[in-house]
N, C-alpha and C. Protein backbone atom coordinates (compact mmCIF):
# COMPACT_ATOMS: atom_id res chain seq x y z
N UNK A 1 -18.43 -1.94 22.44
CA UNK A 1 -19.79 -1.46 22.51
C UNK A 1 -20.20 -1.34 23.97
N UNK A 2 -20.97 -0.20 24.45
CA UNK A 2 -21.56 -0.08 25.60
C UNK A 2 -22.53 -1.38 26.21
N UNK A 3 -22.06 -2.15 27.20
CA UNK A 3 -23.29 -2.96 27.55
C UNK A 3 -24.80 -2.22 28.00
N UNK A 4 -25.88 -2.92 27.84
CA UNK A 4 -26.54 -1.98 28.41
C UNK A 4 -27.04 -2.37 30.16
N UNK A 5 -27.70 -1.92 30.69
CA UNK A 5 -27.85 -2.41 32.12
C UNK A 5 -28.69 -3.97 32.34
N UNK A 6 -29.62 -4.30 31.79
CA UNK A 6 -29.92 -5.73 31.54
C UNK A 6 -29.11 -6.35 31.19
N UNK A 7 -28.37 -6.01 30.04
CA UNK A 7 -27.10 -7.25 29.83
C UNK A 7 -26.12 -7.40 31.09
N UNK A 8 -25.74 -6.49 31.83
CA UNK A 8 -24.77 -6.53 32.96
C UNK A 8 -25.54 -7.48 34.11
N UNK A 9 -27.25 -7.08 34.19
CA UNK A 9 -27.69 -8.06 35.71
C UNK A 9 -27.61 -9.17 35.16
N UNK A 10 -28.22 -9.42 33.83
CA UNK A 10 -28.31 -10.78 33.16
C UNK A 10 -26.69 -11.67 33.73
N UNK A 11 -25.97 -10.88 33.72
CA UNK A 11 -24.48 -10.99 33.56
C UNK A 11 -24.02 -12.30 35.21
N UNK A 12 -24.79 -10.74 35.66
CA UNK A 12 -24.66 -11.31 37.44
C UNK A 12 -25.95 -12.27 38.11
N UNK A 13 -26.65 -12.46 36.97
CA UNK A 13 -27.53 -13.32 37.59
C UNK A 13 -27.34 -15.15 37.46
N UNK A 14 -26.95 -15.79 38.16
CA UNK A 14 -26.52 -17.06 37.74
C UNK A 14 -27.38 -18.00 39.25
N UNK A 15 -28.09 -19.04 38.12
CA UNK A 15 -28.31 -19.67 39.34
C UNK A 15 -26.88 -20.88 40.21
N UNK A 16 -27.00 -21.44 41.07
CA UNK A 16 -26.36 -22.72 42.11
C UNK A 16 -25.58 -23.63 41.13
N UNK A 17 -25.76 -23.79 39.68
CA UNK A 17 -25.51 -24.66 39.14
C UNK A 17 -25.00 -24.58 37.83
N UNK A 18 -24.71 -22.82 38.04
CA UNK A 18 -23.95 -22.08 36.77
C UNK A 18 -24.55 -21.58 35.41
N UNK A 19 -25.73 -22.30 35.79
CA UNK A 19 -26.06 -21.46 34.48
C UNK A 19 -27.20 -20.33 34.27
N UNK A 20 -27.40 -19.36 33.55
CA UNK A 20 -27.98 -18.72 33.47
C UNK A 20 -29.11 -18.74 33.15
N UNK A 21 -30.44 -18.19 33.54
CA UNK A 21 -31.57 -18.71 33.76
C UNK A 21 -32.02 -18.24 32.42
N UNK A 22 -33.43 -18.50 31.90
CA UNK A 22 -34.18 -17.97 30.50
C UNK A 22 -33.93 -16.92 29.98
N UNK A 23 -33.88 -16.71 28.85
CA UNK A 23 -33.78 -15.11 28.33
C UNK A 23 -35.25 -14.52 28.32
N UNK A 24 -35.52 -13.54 28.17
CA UNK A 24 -36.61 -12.63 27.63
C UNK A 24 -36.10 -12.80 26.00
N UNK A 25 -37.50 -12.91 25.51
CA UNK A 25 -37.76 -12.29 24.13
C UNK A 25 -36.38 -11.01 23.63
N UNK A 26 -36.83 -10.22 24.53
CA UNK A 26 -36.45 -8.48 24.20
C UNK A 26 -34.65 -9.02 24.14
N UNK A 27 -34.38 -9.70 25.41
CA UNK A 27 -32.63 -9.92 25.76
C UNK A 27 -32.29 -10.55 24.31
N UNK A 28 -33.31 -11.75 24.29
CA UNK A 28 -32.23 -12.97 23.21
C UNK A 28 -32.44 -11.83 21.81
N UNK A 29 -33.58 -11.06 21.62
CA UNK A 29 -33.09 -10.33 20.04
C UNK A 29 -31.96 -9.49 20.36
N UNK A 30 -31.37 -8.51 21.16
CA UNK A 30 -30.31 -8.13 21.27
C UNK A 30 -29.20 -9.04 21.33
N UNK A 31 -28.90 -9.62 21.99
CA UNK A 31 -27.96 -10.90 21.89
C UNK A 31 -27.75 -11.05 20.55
N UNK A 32 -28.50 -11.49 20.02
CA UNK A 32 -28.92 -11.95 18.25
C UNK A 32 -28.47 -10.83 17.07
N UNK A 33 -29.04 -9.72 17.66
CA UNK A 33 -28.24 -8.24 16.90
C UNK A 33 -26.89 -7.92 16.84
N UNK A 34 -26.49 -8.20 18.50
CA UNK A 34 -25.33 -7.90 18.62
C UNK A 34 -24.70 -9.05 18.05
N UNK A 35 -24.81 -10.12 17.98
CA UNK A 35 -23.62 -11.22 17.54
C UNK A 35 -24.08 -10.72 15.91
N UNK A 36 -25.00 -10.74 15.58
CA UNK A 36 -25.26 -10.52 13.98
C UNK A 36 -24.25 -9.27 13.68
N UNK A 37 -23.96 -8.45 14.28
CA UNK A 37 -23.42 -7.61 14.34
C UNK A 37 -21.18 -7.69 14.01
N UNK A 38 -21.30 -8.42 15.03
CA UNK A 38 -20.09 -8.93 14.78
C UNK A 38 -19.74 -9.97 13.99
N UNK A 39 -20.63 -10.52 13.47
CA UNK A 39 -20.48 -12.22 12.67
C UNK A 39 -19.82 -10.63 11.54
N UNK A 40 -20.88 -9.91 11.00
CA UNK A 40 -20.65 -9.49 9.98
C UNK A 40 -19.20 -8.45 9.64
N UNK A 41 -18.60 -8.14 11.23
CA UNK A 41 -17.79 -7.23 11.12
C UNK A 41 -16.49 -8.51 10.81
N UNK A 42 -16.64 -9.25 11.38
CA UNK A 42 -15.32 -10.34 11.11
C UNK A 42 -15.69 -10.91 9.55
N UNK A 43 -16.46 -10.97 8.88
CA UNK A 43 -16.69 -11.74 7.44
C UNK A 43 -15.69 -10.60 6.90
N UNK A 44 -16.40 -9.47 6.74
CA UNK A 44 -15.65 -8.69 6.32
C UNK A 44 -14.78 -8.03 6.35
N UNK A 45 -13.55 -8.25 7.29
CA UNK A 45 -12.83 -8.47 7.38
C UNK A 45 -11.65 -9.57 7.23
N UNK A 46 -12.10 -10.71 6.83
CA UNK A 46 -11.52 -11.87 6.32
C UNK A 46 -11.82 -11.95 4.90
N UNK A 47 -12.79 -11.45 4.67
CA UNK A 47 -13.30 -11.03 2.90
C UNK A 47 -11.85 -9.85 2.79
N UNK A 48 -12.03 -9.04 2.74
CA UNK A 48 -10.78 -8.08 2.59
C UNK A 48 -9.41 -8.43 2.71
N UNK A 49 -8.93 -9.51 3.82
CA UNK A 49 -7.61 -10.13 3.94
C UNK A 49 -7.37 -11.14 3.06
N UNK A 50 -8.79 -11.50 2.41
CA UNK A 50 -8.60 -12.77 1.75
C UNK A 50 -8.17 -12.20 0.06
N UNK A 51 -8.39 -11.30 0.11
CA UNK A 51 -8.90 -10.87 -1.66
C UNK A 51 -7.26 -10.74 -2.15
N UNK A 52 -6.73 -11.30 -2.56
CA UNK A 52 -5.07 -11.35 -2.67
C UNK A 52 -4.89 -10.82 -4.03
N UNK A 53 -5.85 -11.14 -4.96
CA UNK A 53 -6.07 -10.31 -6.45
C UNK A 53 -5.97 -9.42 -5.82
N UNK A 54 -6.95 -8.79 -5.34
CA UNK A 54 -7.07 -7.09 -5.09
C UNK A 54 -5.48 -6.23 -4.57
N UNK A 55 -4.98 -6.79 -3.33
CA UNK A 55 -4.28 -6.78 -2.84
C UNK A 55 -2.81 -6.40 -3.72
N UNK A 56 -2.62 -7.48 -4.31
CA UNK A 56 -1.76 -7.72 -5.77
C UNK A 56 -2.10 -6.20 -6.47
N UNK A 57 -2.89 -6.21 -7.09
CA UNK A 57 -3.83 -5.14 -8.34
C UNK A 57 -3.04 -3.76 -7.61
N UNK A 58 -3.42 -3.58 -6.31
CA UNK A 58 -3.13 -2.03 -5.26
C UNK A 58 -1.69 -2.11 -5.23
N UNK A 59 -1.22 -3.34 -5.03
CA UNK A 59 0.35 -3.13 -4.79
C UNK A 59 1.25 -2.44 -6.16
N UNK A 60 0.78 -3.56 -7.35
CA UNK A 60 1.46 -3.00 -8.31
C UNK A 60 0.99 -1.40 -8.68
N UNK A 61 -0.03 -1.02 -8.44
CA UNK A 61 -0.79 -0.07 -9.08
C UNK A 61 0.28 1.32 -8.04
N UNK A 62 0.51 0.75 -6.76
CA UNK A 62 1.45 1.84 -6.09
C UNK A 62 2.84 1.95 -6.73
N UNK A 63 3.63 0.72 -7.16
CA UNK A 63 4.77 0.82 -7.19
C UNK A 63 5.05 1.27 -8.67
N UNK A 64 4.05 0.93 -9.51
CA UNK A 64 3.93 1.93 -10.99
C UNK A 64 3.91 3.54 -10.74
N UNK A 65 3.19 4.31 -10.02
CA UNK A 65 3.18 5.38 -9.37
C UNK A 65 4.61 5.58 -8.77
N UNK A 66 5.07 5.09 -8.09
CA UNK A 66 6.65 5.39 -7.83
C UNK A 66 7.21 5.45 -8.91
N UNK A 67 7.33 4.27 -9.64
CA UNK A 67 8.22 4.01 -10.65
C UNK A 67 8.06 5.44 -11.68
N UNK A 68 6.92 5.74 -11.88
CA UNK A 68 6.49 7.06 -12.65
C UNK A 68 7.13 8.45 -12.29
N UNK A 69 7.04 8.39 -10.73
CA UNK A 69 7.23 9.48 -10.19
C UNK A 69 8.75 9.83 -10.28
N UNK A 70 9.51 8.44 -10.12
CA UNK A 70 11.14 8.96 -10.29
C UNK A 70 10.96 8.95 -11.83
N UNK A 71 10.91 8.29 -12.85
CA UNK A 71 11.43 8.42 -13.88
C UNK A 71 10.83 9.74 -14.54
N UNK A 72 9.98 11.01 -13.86
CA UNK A 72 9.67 12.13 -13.95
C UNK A 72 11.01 13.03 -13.57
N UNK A 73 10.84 12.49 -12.32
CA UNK A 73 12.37 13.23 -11.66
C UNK A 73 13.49 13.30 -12.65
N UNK A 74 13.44 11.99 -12.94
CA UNK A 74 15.40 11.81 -13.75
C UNK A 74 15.32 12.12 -14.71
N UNK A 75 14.30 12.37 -15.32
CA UNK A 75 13.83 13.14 -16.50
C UNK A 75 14.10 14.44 -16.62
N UNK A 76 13.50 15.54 -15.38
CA UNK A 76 13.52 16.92 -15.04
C UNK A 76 14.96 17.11 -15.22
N UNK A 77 15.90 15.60 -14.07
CA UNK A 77 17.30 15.96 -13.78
C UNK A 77 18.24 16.42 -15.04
N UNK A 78 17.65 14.97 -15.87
CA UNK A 78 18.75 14.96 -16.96
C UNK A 78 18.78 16.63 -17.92
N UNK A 79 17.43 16.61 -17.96
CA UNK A 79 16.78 17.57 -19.27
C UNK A 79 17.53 19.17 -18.29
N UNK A 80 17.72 19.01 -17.08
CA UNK A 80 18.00 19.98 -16.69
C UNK A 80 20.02 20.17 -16.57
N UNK A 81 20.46 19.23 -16.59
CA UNK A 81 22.15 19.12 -16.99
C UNK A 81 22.44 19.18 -18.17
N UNK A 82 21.82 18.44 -18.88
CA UNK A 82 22.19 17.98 -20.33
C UNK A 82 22.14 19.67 -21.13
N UNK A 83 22.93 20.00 -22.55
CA UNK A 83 23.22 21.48 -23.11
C UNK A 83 22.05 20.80 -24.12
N UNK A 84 21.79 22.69 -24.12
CA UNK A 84 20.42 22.41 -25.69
C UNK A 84 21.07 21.48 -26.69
N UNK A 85 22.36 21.79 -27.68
CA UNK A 85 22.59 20.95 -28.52
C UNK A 85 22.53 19.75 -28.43
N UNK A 86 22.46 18.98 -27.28
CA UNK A 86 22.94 17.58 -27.27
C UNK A 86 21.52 17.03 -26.97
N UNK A 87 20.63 18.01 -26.63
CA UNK A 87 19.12 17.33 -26.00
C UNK A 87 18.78 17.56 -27.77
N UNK A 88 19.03 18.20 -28.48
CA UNK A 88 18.54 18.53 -30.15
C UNK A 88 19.09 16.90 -30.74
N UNK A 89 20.22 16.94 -30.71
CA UNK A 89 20.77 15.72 -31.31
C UNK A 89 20.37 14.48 -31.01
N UNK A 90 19.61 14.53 -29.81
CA UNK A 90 19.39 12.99 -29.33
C UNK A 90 18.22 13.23 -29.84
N UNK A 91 17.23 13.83 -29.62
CA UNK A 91 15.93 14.04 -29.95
C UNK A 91 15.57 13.55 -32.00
N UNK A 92 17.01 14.07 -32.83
CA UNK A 92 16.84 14.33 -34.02
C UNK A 92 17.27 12.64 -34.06
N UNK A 93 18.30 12.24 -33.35
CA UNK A 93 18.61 10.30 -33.02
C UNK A 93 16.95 9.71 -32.99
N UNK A 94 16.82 9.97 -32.24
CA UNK A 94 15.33 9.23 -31.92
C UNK A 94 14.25 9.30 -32.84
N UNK A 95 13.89 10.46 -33.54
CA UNK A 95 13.13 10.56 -34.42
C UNK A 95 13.75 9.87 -35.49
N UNK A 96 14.91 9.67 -35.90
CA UNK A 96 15.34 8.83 -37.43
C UNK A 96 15.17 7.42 -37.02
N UNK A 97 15.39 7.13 -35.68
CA UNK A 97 15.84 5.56 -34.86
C UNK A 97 14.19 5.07 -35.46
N UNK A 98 13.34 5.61 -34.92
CA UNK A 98 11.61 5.57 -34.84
C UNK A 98 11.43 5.31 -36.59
N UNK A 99 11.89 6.42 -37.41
CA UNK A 99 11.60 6.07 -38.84
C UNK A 99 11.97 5.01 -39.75
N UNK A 100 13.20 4.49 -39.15
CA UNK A 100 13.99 3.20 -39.41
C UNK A 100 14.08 2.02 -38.71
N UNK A 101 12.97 1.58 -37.66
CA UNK A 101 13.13 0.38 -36.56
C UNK A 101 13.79 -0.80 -37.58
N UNK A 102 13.13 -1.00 -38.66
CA UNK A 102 13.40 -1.91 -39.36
C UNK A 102 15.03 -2.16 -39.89
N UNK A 103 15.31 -1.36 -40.41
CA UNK A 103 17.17 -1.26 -40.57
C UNK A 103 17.89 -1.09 -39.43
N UNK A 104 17.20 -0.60 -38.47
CA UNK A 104 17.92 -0.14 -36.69
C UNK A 104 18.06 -1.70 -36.65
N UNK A 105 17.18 -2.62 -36.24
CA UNK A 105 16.66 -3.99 -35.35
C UNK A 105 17.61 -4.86 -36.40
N UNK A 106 17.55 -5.00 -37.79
CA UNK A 106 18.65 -5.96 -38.57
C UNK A 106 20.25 -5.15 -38.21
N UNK A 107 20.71 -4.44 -38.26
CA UNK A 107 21.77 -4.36 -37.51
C UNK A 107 22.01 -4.53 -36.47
N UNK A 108 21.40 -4.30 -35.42
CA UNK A 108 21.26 -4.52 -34.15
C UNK A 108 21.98 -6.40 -33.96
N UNK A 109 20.80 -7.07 -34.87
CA UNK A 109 20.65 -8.36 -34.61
C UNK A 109 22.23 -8.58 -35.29
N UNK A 110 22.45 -8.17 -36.59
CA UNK A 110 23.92 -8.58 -37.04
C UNK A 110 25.27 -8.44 -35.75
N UNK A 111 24.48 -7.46 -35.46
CA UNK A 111 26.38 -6.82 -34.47
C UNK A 111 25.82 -7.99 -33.34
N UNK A 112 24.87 -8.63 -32.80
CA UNK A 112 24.75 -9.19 -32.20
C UNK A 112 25.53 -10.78 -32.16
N UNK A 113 25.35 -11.14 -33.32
CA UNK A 113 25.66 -12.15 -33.75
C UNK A 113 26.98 -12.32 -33.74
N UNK A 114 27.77 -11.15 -34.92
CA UNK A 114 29.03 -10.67 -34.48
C UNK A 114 29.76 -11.19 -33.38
N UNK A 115 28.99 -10.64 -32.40
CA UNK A 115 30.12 -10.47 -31.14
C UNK A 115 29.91 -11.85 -30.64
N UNK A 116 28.79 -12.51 -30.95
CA UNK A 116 28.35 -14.13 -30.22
C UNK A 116 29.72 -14.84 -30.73
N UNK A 117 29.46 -15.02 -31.61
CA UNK A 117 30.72 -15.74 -32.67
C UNK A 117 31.76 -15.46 -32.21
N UNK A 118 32.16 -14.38 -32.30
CA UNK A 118 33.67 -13.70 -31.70
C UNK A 118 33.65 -14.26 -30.04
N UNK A 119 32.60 -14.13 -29.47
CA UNK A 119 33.48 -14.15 -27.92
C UNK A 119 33.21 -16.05 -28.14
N UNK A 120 32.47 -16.95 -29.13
CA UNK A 120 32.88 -18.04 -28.61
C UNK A 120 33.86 -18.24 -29.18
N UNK A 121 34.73 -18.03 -30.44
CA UNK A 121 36.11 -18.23 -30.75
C UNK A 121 36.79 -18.09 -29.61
N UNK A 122 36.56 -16.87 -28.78
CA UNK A 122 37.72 -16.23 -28.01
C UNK A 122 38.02 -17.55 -26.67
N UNK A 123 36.93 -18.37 -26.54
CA UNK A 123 37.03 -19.37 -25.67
C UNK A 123 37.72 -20.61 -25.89
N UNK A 124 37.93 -20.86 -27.00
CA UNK A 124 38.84 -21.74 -27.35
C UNK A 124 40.10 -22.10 -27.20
């Protein structure tokens, strides 16, 4: 901030014994403005460094946005390699997978089991 010219003589005016003589009225409310001034620029700024929720909230909220943005990409990529028939077939997979979670998820869990069993035999 610009000093103004009273604050600078104020500055240079010192008596024999170091200290600076009375304020004026007019000086000490500027003084008073200006520190009011800065009390408030540092709160808020330690208010803002402090807010670690917030902070948190913005971080994830960016890296969801990435995460979005490639799995758009690899999306475009795939849909753009992959042959019509095979994007039909997976598509016609998924729609039966969706109509059947229930018979999908009990097999799932069987072959699971399956192989538990089997690989602890195999340790023996």
């Amino acid at each position: 901030m610009a000093e103004t010219k009273e604050t600078n003589t104020m500055k240079n005016r010192s008596h024999s014994n170091g200290f600076i003589p009375a304020l004026s009225p007019e000086e000490l409310r500027h003084r008073m403005e200006h520190t009011r001034a800065e009390l408030t620029r540092t709160v808020e700024a330690l208010a803002g460094g402090a807010d670690v929720k917030a902070q948190a909230k913005e971080t994830v909220a960016h890296a969801m946005d990435a995460a979005a943005t490639v799995k758009e990409q690899a999306a475009r990529m795939v849909k753009g390699r992959t042959p019509e028939p095979v994007l039909e077939t997976a598509g016609q997979v998924a729609t039966t997978a969706r109509a059947n979670r229930i018979p999908l998820i009990a097999f799932g869990a069987v072959l699971a089991v399956i192989l538990w069993v089997r690989r602890g035999r195999g340790r023996k």
